[in-house]
C-alpha atoms as a PDB file:
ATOM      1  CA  UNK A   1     -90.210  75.446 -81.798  1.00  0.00           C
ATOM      2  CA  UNK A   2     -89.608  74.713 -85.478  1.00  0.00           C
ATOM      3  CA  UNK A   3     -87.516  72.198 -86.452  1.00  0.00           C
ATOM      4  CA  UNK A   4     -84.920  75.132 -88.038  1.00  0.00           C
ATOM      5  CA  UNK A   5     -85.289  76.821 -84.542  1.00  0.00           C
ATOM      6  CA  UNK A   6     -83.910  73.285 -83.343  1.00  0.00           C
ATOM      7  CA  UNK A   7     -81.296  72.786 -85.429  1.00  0.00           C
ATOM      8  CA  UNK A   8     -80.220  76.500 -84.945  1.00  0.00           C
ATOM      9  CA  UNK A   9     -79.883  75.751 -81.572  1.00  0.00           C
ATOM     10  CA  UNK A  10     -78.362  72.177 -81.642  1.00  0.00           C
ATOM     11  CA  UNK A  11     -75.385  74.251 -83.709  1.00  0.00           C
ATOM     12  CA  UNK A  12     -75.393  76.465 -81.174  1.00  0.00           C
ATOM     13  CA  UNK A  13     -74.884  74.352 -78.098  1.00  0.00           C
ATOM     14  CA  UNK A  14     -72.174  72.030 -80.535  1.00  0.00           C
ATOM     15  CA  UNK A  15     -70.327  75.281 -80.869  1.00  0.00           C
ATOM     16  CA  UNK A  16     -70.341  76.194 -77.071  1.00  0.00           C
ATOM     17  CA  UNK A  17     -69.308  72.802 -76.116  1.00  0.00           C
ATOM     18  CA  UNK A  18     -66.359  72.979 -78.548  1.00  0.00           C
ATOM     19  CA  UNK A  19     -65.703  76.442 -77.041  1.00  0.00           C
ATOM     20  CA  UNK A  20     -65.954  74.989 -73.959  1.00  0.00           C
ATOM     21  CA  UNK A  21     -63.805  72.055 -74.251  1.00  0.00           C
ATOM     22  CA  UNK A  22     -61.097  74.160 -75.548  1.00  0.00           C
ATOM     23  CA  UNK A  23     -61.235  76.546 -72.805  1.00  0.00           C
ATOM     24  CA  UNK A  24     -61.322  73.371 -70.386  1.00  0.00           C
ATOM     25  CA  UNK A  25     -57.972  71.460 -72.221  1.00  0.00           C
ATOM     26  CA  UNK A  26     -56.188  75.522 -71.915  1.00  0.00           C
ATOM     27  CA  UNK A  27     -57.094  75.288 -67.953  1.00  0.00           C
ATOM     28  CA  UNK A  28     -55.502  71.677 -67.958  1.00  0.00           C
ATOM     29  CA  UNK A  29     -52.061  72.857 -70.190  1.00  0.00           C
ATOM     30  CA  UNK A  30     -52.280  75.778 -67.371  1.00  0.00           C
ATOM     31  CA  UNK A  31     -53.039  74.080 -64.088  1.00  0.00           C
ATOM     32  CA  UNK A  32     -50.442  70.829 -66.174  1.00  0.00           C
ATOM     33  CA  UNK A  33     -47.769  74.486 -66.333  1.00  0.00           C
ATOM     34  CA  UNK A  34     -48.420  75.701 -62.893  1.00  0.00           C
ATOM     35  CA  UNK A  35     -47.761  72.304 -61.601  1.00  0.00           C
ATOM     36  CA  UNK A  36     -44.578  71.950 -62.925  1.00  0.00           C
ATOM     37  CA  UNK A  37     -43.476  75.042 -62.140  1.00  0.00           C
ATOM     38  CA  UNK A  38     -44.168  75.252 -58.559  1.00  0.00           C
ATOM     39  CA  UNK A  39     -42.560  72.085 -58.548  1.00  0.00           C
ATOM     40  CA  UNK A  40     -39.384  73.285 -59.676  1.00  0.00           C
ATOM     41  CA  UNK A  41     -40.066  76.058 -57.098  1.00  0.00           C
ATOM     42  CA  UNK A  42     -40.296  73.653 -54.334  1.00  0.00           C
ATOM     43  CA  UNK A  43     -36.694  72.108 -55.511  1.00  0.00           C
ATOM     44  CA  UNK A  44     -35.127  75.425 -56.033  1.00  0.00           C
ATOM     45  CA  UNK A  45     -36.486  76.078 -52.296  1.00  0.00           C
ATOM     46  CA  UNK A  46     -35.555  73.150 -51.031  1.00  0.00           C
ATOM     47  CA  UNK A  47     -31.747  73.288 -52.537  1.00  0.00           C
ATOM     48  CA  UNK A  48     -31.189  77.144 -51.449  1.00  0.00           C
ATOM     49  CA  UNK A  49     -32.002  75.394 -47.567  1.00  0.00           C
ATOM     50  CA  UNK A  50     -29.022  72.971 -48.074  1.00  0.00           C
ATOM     51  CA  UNK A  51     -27.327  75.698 -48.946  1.00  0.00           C
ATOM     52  CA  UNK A  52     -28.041  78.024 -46.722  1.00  0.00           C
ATOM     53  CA  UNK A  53     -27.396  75.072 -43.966  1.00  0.00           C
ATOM     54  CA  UNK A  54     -23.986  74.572 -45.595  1.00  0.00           C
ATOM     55  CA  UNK A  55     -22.929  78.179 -45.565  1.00  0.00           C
ATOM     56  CA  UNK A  56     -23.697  78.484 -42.011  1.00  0.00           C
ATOM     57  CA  UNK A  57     -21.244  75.665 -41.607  1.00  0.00           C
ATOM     58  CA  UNK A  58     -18.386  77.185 -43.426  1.00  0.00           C
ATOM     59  CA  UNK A  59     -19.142  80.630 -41.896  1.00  0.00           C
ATOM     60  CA  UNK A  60     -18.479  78.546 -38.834  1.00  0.00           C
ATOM     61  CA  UNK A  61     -15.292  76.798 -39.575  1.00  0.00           C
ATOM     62  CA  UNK A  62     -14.133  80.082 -40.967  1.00  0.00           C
ATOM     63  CA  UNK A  63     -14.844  81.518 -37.793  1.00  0.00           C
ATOM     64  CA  UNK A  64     -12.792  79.193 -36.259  1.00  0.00           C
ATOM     65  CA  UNK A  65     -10.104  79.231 -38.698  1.00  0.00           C
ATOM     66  CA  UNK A  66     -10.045  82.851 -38.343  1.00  0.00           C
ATOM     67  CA  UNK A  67      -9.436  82.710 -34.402  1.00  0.00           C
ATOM     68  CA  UNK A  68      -7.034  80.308 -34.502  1.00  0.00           C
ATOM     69  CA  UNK A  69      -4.911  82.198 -37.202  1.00  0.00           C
ATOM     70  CA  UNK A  70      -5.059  84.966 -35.018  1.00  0.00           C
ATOM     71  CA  UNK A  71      -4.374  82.697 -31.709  1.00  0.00           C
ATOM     72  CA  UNK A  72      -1.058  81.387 -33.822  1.00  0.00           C
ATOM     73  CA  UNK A  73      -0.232  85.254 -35.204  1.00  0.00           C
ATOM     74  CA  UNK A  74      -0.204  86.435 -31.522  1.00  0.00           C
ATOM     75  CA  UNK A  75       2.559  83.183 -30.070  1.00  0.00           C
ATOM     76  CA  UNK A  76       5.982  84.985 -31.879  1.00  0.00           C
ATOM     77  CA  UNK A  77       4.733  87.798 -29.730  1.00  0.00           C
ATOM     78  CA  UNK A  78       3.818  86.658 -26.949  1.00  0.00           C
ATOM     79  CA  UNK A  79       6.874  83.986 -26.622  1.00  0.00           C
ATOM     80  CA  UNK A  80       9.555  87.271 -27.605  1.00  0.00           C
ATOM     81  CA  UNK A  81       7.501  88.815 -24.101  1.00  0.00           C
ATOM     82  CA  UNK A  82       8.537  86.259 -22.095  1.00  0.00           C
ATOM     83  CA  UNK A  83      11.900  86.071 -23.353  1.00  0.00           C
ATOM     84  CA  UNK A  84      12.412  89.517 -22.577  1.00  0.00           C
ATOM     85  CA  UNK A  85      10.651  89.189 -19.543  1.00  0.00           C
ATOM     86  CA  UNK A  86      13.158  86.141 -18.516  1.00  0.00           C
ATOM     87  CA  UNK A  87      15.972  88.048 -19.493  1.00  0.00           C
ATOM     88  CA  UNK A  88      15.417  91.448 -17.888  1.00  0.00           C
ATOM     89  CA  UNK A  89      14.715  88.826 -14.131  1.00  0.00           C
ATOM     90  CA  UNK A  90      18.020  87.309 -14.872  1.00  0.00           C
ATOM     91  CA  UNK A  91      19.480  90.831 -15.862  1.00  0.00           C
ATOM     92  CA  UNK A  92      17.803  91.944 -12.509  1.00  0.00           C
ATOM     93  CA  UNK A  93      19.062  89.101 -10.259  1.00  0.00           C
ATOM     94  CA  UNK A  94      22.432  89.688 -10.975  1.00  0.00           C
ATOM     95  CA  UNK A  95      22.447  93.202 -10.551  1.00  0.00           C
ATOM     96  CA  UNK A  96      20.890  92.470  -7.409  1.00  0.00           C
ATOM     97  CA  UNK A  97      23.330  89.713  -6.618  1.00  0.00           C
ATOM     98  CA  UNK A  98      26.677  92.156  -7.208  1.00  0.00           C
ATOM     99  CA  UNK A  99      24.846  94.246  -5.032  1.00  0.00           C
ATOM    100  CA  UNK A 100      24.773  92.057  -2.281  1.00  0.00           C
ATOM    101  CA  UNK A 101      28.052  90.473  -2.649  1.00  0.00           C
ATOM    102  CA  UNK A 102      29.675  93.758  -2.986  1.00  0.00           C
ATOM    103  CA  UNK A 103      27.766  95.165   0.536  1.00  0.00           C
ATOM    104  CA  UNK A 104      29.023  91.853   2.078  1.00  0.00           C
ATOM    105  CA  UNK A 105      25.309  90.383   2.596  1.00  0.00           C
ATOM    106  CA  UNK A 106      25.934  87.468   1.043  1.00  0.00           C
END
C-alpha cells in the first residue's frame, strides 16, 4: 500500500470511529431515556396498587355503610309492626275477655 492509500484509510477508520462513537453516546441518551422512563413506570405501577388496595377498602366500608343504612331504614318499620302487632293481642284479649265474662266463664 502507498502511503496515500494509508492515509486514505487512516481518514477513513477516524471517520467511522467518530460515526461510531456518536451512534454509541445516542444508545447511552436512549438506554439513559428508557431507564428513566420505566422507572417512572414502575412508580406509576406501584402507586395504582396502593390504590387499588385502598379502593377495595372503601368499597368495603361502603359496603358496610350501605347495610347498615339499610339495617337502620328498616327499624321505624319494623318497630310500627310490633306495635301493631301488640296492640291488635291486647285488642284481641279483651275481646276475648268480654267474651268470657259475659258467658260467665270467668
Amino acid at each position: 500500500m502507498t502511503n496515500e492509500q494509508l492515509t486514505d484509510k487512516v481518514v477513513e477508520l477516524d471517520e467511522r470511529t467518530i460515526r461510531h462513537t456518536e451512534q454509541i453516546k445516542s444508545a447511552f441518551n436512549r438506554i439513559d431515556e428508557l431507564h428513566a422512563l420505566t422507572s417512572s413506570v414502575h412508580r406509576m405501577a406501584t402507586a395504582l396498587e396502593v390504590l387499588a388496595s385502598a379502593q377495595k377498602s372503601t368499597e368495603k366500608k361502603v359496603d358496610t355503610l350501605t347495610r347498615d343504612l339499610e339495617e337502620i331504614k328498616g327499624k321505624p318499620g319494623k318497630r310500627w309492626e310490633d306495635t301493631a302487632r301488640t296492640a291488635f293481642e291486647l285488642v284481641l284479649a279483651a275481646v276475648v275477655g268480654m267474651v268470657l265474662i259475659r258467658l260467665g266463664l270467668q
